[in-house]
C-alpha atoms as a PDB file:
ATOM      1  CA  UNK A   1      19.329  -6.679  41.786  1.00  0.00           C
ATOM      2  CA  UNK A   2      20.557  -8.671  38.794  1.00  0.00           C
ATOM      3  CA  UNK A   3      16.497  -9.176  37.835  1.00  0.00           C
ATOM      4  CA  UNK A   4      15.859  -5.920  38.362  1.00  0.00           C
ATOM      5  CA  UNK A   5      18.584  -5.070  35.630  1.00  0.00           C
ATOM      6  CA  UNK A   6      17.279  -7.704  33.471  1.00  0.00           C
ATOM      7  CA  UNK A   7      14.205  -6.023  33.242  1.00  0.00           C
ATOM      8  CA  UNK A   8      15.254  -2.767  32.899  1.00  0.00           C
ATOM      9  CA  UNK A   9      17.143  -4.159  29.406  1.00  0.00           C
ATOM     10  CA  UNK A  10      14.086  -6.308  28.394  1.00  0.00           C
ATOM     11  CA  UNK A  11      12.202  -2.729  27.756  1.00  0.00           C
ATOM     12  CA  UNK A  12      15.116  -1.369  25.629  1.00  0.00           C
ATOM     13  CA  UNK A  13      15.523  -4.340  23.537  1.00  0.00           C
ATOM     14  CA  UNK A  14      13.498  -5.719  21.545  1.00  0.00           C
ATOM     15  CA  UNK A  15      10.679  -4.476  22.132  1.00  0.00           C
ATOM     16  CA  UNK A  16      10.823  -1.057  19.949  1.00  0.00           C
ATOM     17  CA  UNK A  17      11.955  -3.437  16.881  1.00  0.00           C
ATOM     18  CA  UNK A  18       8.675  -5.674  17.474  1.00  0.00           C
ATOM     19  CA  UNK A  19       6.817  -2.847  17.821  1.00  0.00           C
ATOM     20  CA  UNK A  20       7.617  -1.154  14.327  1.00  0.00           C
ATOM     21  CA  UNK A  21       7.214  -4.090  12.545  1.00  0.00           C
ATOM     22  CA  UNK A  22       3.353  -4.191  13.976  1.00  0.00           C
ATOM     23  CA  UNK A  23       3.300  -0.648  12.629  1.00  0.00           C
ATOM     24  CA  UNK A  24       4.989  -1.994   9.259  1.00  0.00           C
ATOM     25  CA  UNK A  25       2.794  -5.024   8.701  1.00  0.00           C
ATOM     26  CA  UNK A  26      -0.221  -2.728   9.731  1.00  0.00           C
ATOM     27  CA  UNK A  27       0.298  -0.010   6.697  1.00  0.00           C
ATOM     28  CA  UNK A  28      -0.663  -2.484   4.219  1.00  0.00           C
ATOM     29  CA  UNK A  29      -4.278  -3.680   4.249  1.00  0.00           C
ATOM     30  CA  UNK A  30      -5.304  -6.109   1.365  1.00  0.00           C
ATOM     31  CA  UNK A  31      -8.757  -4.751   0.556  1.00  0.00           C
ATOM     32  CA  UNK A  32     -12.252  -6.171  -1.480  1.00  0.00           C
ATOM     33  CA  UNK A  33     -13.443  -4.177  -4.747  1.00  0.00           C
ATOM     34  CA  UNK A  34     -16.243  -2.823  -2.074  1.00  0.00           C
ATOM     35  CA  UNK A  35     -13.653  -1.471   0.178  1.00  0.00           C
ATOM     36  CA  UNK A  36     -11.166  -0.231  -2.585  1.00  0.00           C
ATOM     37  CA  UNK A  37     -14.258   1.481  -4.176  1.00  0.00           C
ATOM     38  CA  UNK A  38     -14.753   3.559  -0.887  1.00  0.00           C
ATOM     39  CA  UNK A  39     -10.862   4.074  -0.506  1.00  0.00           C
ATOM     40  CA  UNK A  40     -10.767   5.270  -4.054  1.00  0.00           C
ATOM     41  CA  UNK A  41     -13.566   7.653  -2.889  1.00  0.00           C
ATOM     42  CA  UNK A  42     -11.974   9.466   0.181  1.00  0.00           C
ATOM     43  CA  UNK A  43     -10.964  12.820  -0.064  1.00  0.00           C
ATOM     44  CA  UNK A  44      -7.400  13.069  -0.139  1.00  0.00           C
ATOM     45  CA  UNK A  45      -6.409   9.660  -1.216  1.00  0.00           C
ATOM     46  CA  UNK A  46      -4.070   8.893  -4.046  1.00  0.00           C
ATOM     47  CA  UNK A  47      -4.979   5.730  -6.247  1.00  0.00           C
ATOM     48  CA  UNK A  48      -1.888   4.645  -8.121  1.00  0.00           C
ATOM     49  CA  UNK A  49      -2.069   1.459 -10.960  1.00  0.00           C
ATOM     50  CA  UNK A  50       1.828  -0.357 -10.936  1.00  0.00           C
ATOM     51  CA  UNK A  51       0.966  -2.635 -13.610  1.00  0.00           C
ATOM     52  CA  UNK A  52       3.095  -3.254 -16.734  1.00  0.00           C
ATOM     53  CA  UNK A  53       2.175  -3.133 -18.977  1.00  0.00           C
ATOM     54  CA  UNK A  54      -0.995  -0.877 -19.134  1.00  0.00           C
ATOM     55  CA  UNK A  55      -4.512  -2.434 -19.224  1.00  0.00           C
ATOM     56  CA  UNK A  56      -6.857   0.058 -18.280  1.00  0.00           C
ATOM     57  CA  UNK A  57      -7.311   1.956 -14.990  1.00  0.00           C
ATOM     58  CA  UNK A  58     -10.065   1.539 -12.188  1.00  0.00           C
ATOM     59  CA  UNK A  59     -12.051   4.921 -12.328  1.00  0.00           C
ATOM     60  CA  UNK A  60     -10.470   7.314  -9.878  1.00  0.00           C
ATOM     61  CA  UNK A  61      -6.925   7.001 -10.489  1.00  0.00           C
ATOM     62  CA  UNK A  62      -4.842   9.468 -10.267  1.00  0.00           C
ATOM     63  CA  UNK A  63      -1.149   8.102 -10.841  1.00  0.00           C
ATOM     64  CA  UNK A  64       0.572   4.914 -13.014  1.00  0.00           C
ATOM     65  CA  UNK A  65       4.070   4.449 -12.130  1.00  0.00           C
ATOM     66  CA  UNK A  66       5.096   0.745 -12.754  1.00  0.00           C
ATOM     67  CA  UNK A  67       5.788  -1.440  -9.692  1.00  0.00           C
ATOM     68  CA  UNK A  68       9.213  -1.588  -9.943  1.00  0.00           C
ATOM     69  CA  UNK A  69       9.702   2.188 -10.560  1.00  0.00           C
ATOM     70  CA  UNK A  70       8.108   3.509  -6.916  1.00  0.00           C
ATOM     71  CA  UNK A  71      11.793   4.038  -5.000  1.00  0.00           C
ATOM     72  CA  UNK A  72      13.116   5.561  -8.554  1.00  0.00           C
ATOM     73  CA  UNK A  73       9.491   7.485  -9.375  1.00  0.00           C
ATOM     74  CA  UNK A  74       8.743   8.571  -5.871  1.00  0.00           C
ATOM     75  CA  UNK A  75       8.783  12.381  -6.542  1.00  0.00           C
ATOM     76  CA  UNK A  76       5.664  11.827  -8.130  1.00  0.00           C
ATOM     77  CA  UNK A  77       3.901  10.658  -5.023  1.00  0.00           C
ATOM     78  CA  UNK A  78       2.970  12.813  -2.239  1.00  0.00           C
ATOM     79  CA  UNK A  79       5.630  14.487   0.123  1.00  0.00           C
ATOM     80  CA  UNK A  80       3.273  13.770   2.940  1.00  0.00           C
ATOM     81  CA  UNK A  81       3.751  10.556   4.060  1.00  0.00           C
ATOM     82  CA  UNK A  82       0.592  10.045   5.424  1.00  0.00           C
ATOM     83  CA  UNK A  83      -1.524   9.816   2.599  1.00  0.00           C
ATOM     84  CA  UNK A  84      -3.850   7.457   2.243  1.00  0.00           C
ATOM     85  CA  UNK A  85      -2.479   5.272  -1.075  1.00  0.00           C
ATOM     86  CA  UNK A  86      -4.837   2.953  -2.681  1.00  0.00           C
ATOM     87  CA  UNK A  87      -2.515   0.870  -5.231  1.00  0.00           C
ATOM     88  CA  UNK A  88      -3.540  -2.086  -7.489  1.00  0.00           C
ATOM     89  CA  UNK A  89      -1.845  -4.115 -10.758  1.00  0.00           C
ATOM     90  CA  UNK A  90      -3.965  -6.750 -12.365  1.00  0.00           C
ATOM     91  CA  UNK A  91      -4.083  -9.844 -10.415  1.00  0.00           C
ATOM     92  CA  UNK A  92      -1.757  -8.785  -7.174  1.00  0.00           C
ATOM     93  CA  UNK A  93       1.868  -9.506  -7.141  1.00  0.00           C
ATOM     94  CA  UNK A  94       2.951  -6.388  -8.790  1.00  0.00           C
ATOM     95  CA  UNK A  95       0.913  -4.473  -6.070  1.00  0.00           C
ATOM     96  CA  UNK A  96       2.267  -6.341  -3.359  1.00  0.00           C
ATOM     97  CA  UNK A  97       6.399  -5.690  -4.441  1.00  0.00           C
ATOM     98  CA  UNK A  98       4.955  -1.630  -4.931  1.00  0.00           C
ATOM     99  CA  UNK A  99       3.349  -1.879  -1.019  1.00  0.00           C
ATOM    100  CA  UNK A 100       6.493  -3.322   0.305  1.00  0.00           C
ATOM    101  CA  UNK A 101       8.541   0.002  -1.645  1.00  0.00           C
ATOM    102  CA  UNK A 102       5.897   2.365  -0.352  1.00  0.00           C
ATOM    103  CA  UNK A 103       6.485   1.001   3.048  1.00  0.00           C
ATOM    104  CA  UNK A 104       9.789   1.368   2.869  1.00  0.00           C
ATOM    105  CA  UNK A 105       9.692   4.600   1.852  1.00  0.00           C
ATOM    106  CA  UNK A 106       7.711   5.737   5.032  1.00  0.00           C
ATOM    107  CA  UNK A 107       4.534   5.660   3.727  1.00  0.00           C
ATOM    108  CA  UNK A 108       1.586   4.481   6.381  1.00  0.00           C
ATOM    109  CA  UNK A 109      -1.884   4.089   4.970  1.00  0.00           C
ATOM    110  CA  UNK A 110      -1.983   1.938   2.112  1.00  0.00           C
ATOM    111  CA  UNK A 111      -4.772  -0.100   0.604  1.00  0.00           C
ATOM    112  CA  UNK A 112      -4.330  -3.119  -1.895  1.00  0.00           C
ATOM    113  CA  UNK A 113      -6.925  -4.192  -4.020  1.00  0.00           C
ATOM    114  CA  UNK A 114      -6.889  -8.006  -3.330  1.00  0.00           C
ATOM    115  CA  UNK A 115      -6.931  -9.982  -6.423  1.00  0.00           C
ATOM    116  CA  UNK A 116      -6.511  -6.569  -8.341  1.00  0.00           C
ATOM    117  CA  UNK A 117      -8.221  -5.265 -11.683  1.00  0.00           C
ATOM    118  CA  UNK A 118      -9.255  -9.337 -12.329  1.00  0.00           C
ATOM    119  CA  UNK A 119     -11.354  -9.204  -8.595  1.00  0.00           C
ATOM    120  CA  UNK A 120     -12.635  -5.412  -9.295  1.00  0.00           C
ATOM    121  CA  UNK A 121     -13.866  -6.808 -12.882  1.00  0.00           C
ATOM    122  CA  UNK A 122     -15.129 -10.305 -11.542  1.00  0.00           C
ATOM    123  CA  UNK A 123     -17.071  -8.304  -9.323  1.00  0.00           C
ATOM    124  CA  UNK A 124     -19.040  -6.190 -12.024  1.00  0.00           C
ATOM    125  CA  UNK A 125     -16.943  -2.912 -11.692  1.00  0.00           C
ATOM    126  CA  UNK A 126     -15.461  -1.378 -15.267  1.00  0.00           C
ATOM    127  CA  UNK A 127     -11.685  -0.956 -16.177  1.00  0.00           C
ATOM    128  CA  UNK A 128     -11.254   3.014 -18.267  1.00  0.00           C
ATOM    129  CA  UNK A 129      -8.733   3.595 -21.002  1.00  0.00           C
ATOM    130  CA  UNK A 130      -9.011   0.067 -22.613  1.00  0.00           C
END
């Protein structure tokens, strides 16, 4: 008896919790130029650059709101939280602090551009508004 009530509290422990941080850690995927080129390219997506200061934009994007300005700025990025986001800064930390505020903001498709604007230039791609 006392096993079978054991087990019964094993499923509403922590299971759930483990469970939606999967989901969590699975929102985020740090992308190549390649794949951040097709994600830019998908109907529907939103590309947003967070880096401060400005130096340039990858073609395709449609929002710059500075990565520590997403929580603060978020009326500017869509209501449904489903979108598919494709973010980016220069090099990558400033992306990864905005992916970890889009997360927490319930947003659950998001692409980062690994490496950032210095990867997407390394790897032959042009930077607009520079």
């Amino acid at each position: 008896m006392a096993l079978l009530a054991l087990s019964g509290c094993a499923s509403d422990g922590p299971a759930p919790a483990a469970t939606s941080q999967a989901a969590e850690a699975s929102s985020v995927r740090l992308v190549s130029p390649d794949e951040f080129a097709a994600a830019v390219a998908e109907p529907g997506s939103v590309t947003v650059n967070v880096h401060v200061p400005f130096e340039g934009d990858i073609p395709g994007t449609d929002l710059s709101i500075p990565f520590d300005q997403i929580a603060a700025q978020a009326g500017r990025l869509p209501a449904d939280r489903d979108t598919p986001l494709a973010i980016y800064c220069r090099s990558g930390p400033m992306s990864a602090t905005a992916a970890t505020a889009l997360r927490e903001l319930g947003y659950t498709d998001i692409v980062d551009l690994r490496g950032g604007m210095r990867a997407w230039q390394a790897d032959g791609r042009e930077l607009t508004g520079i």
